[in-house]
Structures are given as structure tokens and as C-alpha cells.
Protein backbone atom coordinates (compact mmCIF):
# COMPACT_ATOMS: atom_id res chain seq x y z
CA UNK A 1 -49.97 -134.07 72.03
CA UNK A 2 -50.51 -132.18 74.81
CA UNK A 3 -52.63 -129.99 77.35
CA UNK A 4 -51.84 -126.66 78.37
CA UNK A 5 -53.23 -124.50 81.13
CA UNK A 6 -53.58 -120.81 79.28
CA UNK A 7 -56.01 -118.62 81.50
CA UNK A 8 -56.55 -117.98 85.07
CA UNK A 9 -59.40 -116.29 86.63
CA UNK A 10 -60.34 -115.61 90.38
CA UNK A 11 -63.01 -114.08 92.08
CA UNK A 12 -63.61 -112.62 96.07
CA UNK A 13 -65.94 -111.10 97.52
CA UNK A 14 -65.70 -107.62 98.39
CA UNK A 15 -66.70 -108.65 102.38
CA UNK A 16 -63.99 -110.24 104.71
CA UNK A 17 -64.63 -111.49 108.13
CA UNK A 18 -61.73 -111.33 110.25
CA UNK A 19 -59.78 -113.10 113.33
CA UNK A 20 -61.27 -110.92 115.64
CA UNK A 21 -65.33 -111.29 114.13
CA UNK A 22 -64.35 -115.02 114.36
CA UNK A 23 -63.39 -114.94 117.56
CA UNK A 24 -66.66 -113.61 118.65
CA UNK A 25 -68.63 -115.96 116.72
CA UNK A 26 -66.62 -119.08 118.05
CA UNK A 27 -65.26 -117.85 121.43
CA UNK A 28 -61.56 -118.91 120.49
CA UNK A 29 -59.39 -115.70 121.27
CA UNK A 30 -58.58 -114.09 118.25
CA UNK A 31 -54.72 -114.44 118.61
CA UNK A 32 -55.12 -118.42 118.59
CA UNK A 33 -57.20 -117.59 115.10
CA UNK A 34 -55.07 -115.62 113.59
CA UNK A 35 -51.79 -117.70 114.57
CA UNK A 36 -52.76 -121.10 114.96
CA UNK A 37 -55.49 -121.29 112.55
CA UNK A 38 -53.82 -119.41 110.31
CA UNK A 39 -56.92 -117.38 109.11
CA UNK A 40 -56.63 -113.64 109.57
CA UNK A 41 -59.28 -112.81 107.57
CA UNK A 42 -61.46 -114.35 105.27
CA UNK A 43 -64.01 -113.56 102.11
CA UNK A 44 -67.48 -113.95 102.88
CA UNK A 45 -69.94 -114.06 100.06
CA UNK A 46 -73.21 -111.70 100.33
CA UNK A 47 -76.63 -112.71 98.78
CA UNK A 48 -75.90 -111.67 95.33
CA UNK A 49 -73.21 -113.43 95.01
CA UNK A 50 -74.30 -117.20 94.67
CA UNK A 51 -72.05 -119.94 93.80
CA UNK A 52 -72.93 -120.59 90.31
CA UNK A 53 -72.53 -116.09 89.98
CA UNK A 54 -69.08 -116.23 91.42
CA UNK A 55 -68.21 -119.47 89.25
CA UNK A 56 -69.45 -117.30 85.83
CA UNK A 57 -67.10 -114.43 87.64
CA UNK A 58 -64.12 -116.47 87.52
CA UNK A 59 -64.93 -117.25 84.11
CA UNK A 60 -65.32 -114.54 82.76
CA UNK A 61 -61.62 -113.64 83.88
CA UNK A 62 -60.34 -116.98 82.58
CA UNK A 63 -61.94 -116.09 79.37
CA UNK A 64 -60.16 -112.88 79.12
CA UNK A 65 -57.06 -113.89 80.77
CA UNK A 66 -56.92 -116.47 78.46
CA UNK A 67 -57.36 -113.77 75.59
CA UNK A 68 -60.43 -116.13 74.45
CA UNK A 69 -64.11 -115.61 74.08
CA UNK A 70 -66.53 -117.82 75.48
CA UNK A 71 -67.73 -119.10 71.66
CA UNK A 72 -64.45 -120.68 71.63
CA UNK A 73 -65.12 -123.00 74.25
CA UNK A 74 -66.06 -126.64 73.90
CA UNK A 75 -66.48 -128.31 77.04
CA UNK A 76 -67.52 -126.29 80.61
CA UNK A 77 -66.46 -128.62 83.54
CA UNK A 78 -68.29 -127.57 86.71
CA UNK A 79 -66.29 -128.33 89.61
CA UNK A 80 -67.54 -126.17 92.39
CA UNK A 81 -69.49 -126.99 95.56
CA UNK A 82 -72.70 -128.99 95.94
CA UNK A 83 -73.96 -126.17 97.59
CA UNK A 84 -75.30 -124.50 94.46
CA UNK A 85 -77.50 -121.79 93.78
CA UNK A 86 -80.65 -124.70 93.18
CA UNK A 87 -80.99 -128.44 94.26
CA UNK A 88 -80.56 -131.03 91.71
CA UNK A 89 -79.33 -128.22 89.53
CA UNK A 90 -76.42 -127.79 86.37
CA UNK A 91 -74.48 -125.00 87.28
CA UNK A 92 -72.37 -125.74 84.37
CA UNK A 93 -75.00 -125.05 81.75
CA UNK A 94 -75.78 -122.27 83.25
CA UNK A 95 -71.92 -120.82 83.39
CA UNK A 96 -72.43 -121.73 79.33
CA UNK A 97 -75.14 -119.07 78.46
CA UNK A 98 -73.52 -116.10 80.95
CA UNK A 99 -70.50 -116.67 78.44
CA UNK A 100 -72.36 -116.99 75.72
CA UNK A 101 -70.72 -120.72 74.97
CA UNK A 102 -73.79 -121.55 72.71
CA UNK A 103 -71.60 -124.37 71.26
CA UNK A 104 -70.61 -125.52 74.20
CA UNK A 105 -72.01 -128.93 76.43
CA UNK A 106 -71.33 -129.34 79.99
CA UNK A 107 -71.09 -131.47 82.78
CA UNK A 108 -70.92 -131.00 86.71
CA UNK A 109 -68.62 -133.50 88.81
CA UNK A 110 -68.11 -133.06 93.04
CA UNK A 111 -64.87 -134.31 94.10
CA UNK A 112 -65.31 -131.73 97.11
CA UNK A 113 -61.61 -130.09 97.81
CA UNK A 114 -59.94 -132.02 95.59
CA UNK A 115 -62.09 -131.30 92.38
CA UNK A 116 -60.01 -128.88 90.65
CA UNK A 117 -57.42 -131.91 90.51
CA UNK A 118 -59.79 -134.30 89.91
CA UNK A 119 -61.43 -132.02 86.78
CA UNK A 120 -58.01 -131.25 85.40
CA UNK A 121 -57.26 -134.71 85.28
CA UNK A 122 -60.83 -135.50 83.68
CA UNK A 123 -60.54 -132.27 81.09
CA UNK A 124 -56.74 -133.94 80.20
CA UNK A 125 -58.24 -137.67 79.38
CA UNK A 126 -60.96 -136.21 77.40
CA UNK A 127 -59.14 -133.96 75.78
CA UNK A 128 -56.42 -136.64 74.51
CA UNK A 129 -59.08 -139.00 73.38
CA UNK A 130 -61.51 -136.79 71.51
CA UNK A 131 -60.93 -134.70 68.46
CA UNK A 132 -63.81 -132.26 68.91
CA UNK A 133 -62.33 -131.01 72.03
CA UNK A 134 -59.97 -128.35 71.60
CA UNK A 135 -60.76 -125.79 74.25
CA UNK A 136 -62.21 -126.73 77.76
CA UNK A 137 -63.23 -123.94 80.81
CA UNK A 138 -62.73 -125.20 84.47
CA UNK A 139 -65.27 -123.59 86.86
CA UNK A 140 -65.85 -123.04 90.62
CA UNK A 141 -68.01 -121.50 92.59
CA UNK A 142 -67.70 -121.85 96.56
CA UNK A 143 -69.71 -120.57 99.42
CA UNK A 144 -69.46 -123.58 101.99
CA UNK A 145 -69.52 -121.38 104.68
CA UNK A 146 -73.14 -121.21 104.85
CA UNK A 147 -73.39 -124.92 106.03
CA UNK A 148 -70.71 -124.11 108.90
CA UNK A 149 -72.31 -123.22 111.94
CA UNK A 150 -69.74 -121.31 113.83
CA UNK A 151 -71.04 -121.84 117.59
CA UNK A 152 -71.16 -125.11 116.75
CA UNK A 153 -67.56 -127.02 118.24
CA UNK A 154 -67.28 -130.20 116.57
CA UNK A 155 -66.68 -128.33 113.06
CA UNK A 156 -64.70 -125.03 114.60
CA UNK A 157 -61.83 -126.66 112.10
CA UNK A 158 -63.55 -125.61 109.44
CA UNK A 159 -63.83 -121.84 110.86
CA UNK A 160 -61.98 -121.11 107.69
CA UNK A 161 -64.53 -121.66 105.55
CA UNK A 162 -65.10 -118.83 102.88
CA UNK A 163 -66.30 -117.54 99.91
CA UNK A 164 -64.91 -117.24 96.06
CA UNK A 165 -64.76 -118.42 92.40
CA UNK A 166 -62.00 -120.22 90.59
CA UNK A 167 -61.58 -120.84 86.44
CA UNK A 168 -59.28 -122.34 84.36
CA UNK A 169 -58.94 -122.62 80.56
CA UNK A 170 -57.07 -125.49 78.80
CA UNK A 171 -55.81 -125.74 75.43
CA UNK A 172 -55.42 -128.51 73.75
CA UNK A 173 -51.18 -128.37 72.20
CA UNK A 174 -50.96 -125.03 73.95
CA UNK A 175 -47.86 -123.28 73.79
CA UNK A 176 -47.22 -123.01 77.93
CA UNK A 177 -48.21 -124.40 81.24
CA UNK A 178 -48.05 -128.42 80.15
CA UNK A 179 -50.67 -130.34 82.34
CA UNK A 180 -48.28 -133.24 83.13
CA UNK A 181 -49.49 -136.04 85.98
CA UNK A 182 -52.04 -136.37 88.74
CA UNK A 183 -52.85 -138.59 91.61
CA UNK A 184 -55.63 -139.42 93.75
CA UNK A 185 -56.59 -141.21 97.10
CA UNK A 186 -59.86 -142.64 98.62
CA UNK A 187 -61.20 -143.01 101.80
CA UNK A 188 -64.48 -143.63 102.19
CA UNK A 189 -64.19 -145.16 105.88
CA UNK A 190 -64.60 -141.14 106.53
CA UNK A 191 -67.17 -140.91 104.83
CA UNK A 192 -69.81 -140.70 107.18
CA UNK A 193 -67.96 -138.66 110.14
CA UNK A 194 -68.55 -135.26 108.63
CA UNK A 195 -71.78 -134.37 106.83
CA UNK A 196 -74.94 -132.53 106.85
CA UNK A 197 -77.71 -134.77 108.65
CA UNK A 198 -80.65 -133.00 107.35
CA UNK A 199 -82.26 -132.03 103.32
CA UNK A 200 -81.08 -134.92 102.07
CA UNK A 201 -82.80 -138.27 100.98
CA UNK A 202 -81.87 -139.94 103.68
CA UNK A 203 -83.54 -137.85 105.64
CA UNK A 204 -86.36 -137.03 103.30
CA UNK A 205 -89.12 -135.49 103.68
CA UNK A 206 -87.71 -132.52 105.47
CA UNK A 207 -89.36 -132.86 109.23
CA UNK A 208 -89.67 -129.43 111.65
CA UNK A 209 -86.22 -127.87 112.49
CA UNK A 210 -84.44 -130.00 109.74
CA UNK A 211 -83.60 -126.37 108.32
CA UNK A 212 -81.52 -125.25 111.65
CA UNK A 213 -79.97 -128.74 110.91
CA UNK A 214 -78.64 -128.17 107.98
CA UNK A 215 -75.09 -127.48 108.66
CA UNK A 216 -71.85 -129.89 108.71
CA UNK A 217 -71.61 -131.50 112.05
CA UNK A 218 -69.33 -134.10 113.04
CA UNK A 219 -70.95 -136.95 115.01
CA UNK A 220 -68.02 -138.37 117.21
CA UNK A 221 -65.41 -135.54 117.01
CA UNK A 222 -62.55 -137.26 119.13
CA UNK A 223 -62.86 -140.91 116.52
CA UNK A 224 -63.05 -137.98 113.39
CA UNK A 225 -59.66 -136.27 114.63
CA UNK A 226 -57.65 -139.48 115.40
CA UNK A 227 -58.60 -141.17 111.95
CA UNK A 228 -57.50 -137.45 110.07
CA UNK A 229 -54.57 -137.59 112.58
CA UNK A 230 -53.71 -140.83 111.62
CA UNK A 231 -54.14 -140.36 107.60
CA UNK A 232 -53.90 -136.83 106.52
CA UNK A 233 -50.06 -136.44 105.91
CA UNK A 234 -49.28 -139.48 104.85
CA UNK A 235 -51.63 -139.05 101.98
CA UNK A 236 -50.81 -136.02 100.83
CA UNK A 237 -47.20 -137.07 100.62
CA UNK A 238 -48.43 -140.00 98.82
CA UNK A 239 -50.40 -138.12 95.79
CA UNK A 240 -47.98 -135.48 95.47
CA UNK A 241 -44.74 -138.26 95.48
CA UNK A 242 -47.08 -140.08 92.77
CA UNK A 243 -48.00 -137.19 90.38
CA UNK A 244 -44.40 -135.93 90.61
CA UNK A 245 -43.52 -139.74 89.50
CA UNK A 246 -46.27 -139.78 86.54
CA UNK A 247 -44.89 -136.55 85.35
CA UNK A 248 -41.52 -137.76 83.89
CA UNK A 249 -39.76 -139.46 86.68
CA UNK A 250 -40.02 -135.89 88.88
CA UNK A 251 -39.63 -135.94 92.45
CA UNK A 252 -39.78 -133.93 95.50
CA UNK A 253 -36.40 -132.02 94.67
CA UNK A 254 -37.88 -131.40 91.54
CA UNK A 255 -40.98 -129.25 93.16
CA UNK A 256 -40.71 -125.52 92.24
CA UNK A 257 -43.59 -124.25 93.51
CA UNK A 258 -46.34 -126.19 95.75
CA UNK A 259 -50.32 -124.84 95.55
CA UNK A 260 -51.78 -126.22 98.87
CA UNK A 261 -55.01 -125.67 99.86
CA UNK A 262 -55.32 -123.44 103.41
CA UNK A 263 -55.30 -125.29 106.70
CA UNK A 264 -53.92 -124.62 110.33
CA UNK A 265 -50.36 -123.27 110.17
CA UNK A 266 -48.85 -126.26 111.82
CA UNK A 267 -49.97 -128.82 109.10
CA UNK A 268 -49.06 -126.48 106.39
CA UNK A 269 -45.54 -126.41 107.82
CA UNK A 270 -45.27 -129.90 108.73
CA UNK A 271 -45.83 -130.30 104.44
CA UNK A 272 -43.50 -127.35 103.89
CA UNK A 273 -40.85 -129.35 106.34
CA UNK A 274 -41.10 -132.53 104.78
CA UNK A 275 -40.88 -132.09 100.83
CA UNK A 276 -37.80 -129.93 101.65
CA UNK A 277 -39.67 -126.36 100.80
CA UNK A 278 -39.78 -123.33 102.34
CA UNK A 279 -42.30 -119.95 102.57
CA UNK A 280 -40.64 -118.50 98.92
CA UNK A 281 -42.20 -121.98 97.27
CA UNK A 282 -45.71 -121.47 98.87
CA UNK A 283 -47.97 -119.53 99.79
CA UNK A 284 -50.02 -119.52 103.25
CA UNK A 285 -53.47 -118.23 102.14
CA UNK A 286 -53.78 -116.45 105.87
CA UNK A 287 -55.59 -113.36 104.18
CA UNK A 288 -58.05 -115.89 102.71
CA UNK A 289 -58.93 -119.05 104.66
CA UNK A 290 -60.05 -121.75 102.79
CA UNK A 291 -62.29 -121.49 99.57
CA UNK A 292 -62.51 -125.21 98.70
CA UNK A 293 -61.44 -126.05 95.39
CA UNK A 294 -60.72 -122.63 94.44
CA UNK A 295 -57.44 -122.97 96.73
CA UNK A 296 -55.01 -123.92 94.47
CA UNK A 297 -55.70 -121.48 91.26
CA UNK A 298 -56.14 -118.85 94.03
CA UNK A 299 -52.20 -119.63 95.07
CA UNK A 300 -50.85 -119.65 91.63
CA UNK A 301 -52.41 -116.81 90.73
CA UNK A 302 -50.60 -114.64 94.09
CA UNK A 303 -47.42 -116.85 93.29
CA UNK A 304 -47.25 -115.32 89.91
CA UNK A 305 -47.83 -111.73 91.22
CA UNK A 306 -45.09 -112.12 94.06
CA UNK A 307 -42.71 -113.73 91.04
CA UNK A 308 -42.30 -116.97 93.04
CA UNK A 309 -43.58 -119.16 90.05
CA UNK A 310 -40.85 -118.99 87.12
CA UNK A 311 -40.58 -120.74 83.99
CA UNK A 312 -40.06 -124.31 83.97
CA UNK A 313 -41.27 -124.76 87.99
CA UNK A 314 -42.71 -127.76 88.49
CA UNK A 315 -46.01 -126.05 89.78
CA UNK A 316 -47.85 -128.95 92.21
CA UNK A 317 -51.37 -128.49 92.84
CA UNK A 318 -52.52 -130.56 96.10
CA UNK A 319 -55.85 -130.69 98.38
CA UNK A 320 -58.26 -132.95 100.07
CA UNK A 321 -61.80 -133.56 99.80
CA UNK A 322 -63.93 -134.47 102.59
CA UNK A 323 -65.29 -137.33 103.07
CA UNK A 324 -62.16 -138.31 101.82
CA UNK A 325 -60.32 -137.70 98.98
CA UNK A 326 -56.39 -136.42 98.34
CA UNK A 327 -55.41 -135.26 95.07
CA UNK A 328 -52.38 -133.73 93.43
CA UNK A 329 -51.54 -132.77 89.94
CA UNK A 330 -48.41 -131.34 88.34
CA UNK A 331 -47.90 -128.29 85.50
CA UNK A 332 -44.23 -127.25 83.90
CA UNK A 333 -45.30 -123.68 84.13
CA UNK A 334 -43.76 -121.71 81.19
CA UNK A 335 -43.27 -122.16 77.38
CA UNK A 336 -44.15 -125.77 76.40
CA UNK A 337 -40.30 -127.79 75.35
């Protein structure tokens, strides 16, 4: 028995912000932007589209990439952003009646950047244990770049910050795309260095100007970097060399194609440099920035379309979550053996 990933769906905004717009916002020259942040443009969401509409957007495309209606589906996983279109809010049930899953329950989980690993993982388990689940929808929604104040300089690393919607449907014995094995790593001595200060319980009831507060900021930004510095890499390399080892004794030689989740140029190739890849096993989502969780479907989906993902890759999905969390998972793209 097995689990197989059979539909992808993305969806952008029509809106882009680019180096130069950034640059005026932040007052970093546009070149550095572009070149050493790596982001030469990036989707920014408009009012209509909320997270939970965007989410139902990528969906929708799952659905029908996945040739699937949404009756057919028995579990909805919400793994997009906190930031939803509501407070204390299921954005899951709500993707269930825009697809007119009337069967269907649902759940949301948060795993920040790393939830699309985490719910894959999750979706797998359940799936494996449970007979009435044949048929489970992935769904993101991301507009963090409303918290992300960019004047503000302890969080000008997250200047990349955009906008989008991610899906995924998985099958339960499907006949391609094998979910094989994922890893994951806490930290929670970061827990604390990056957050929004204000609308939350701690902070509860909301006092004057807790509204122009609420926006990440980082409270010692010199400690934040030198911890990150110190741990970053490392744990990447360790998830991905684990999942690679829980999928059938694979390892780094055996990577065909690696989904990585956008972040300066340097780090992304400092990874590329030191599993042994180069640009043709990537891609460096410059013409995107960084859409959370939505990352990694986002570069399989342009992998396929520039025919760097081929049957039988070894397809390795990797990210980190704030506050902090690294996770990797692993798919044998192609026919299941």
C-alpha cells in the first residue's frame, strides 16, 4: 500500500512588486535586491484575494489537474498561513463547500514553512491507517506579506515575502508520484526571536496602536542572525539526508530534483554546492520570492514545465518554518514500480 501525489494546483496573483518598488520601500538599492536577495519580483495579493480564496484557487486546479471532482474527496488538510481570512477561523471547511466536498471533514494544522511537509507526512499516516480515506486535498493559502513591515530593518530578510495558493491531491495506491519518506527538526529556542508582539493573547485586550504593531519584528536582530547562522544549514542537510534515508536507503547522489523554498541566493547555492546539485536540478524562485508553504509545489510545478523533473527523480521537497522548524519529504515522481 501506498500514497501517490496525482494533482497539482497553483495560484498568483495577477500583481507583482518588483526589485526596484522594493528598493524604494526598504532603501536597499535595487541591484543588491535583485542579486543578493534573489527576489526580482514578487506576487502581491490584492483585497479580493484572501488567503482562504487563493487556497480554494489552488484547489480548484488540483481538483482538475487531478482529473477529480471535489465529491471525491475525503479529507481537506489546511496547511496555509495563520494569517487567515478570520481569527480563530477553519479555512479548511470552508475550502470544503467552494468545492462542493459535502462528504468531506477537515482539519487545519500550522507548521509555518514547513507545513506542506509536515501535512504530506500527516495525509500519508492517516491515509495508511484508515480505510475510509481514499482521497485527501492539500491546501494553502499565503499572504504573509501583510505582517511584514518593509521600513522596518530587523525583518528586511523577509522582503521576499509574497502572495499565492498551493494544492495537492493524494491518492491512496495511486498509479504515480509515490510519497516515500519525510523528516522533521525542532527548535523552539527560536521561538520567541521572531513574532508579532501585538493581537494576540498575550497581549490581549488589544491597547491603542497595537494595530500599527501588528507586524513580525525581531527583538534582538544581531542574537536572531547568529543562532540562524549557526543552525540553518546544518538542518536542512540533516532532514533532507534523513528523508532520503527513510525512503529506501536513498541518499544525496540519489536526489533528482530538489524543491527548496526561496531564500537569498547565497544560501540557496551554498545547498546547491553541498548535496552535489546544480541550477538544471533546482529551481531559484527569483521571479517569485517566497510564498511560504506554497514554495515547494510552486517549484515542481515550473520543474515539470522546463522538463527538469523526469520519471523516476527522486523529487525532495525541503523548507523551514519559523520559529523553527526544518522539514523534508521525498516523491519517486513517475509511474508507481
Amino acid at each position: 500500500m501506498h500514497v501517490g501525489v496525482t494533482g497539482l494546483g497553483i495560484y498568483l496573483p495577477d500583481t507583482y512588486m518588483s526589485a526596484a518598488e522594493l528598493s524604494v520601500s526598504t532603501g536597499v538599492p535595487e541591484d543588491v535586491i535583485a542579486k543578493k536577495f534573489g527576489v526580482r519580483r514578487k506576487p502581491v495579493a490584492g483585497p479580493e484575494d484572501t488567503t482562504a480564496v487563493m487556497g480554494v484557487k489552488a484547489a480548484k486546479a488540483a481538483l482538475s489537474d487531478a482529473g477529480i471532482a471535489g465529491e471525491d474527496v475525503d479529507l481537506v488538510i489546511w496547511c496555509g498561513a495563520q494569517h487567515k481570512d478570520y481569527p480563530c477561523w477553519l479555512a479548511g471547511l470552508y475550502v470544503c463547500n467552494e468545492i462542493g466536498a459535502a462528504d468531506a471533514w477537515s482539519f487545519d494544522m500550522e507548521a509555518m514553512c514547513g507545513s506542506m511537509m509536515a501535512a504530506i507526512d500527516i495525509a500519508k499516516s492517516m491515509m495508511l491507517t484508515r480505510t475510509d480515506l481514499e482521497t485527501v486535498l492539500l491546501v494553502s493559502g499565503y499572504r504573509n506579506n501583510d505582517l511584514i513591515d518593509l521600513a522596518e530593518p530587523s525583518t528586511r530578510f523577509m522582503m521576499d515575502i509574497g502572495s499565492g495558493g498551493a494544492a495537492c491531491v493524494l491518492k491512496k495506491n495511486a498509479d504515480r508520484n509515490v510519497v516515500l519518506g519525510s523528516a522533521f527538526k525542532g527548535d523552539g529556542s527560536l521561538s520567541l526571536d521572531c513574532v508579532i508582539p501585538a493581537l494576540g493573547s498575550k497581549s490581549w485586550p488589544p491597547a491603542p496602536g497595537d494595530v500599527g504593531r501588528a507586524r513580525f519584528m525581531v527583538a534582538d536582530e544581531p542574537a536572531f542572525k547568529a543562532k540562524l547562522g549557526e543552525k540553518t544549514l546544518p538542518n536542512f542537510y540533516r532532514v533532507i539526508d534523513k528523508a532520503l534515508g527513510l525512503s529506501g536507503s536513498l541518499s544525496r547522489k540519489d536526489i533528482g530534483y530538489l524543491a527548496v523554498l526561496h531564500f537569498k541566493k547565497s544560501a540557496h547555492d551554498s545547498i546547491l554546492a553541498e548535496l552535489g546539485l546544480d541550477d538544471s536540478r533546482t529551481t531559484y524562485l527569483d521571479e517569485y520570492g517566497h510564498i511560504g508553504q506554497n514554495d515547494q509545489l510552486l517549484s515542481i510545478k515550473l520543474g515539470l514545465e522546463a522538463g527538469k523533473i523526469k520519471d523516476g527523480d527522486a523529487v525532495v521537497l525541503v523548507g523551514a518554518g519559523l520559529g523553527f522548524v526544518w522539514a523534508a519529504s521525498v516523491i519517486r515522481w513517475g509511474p508507481a514500480a
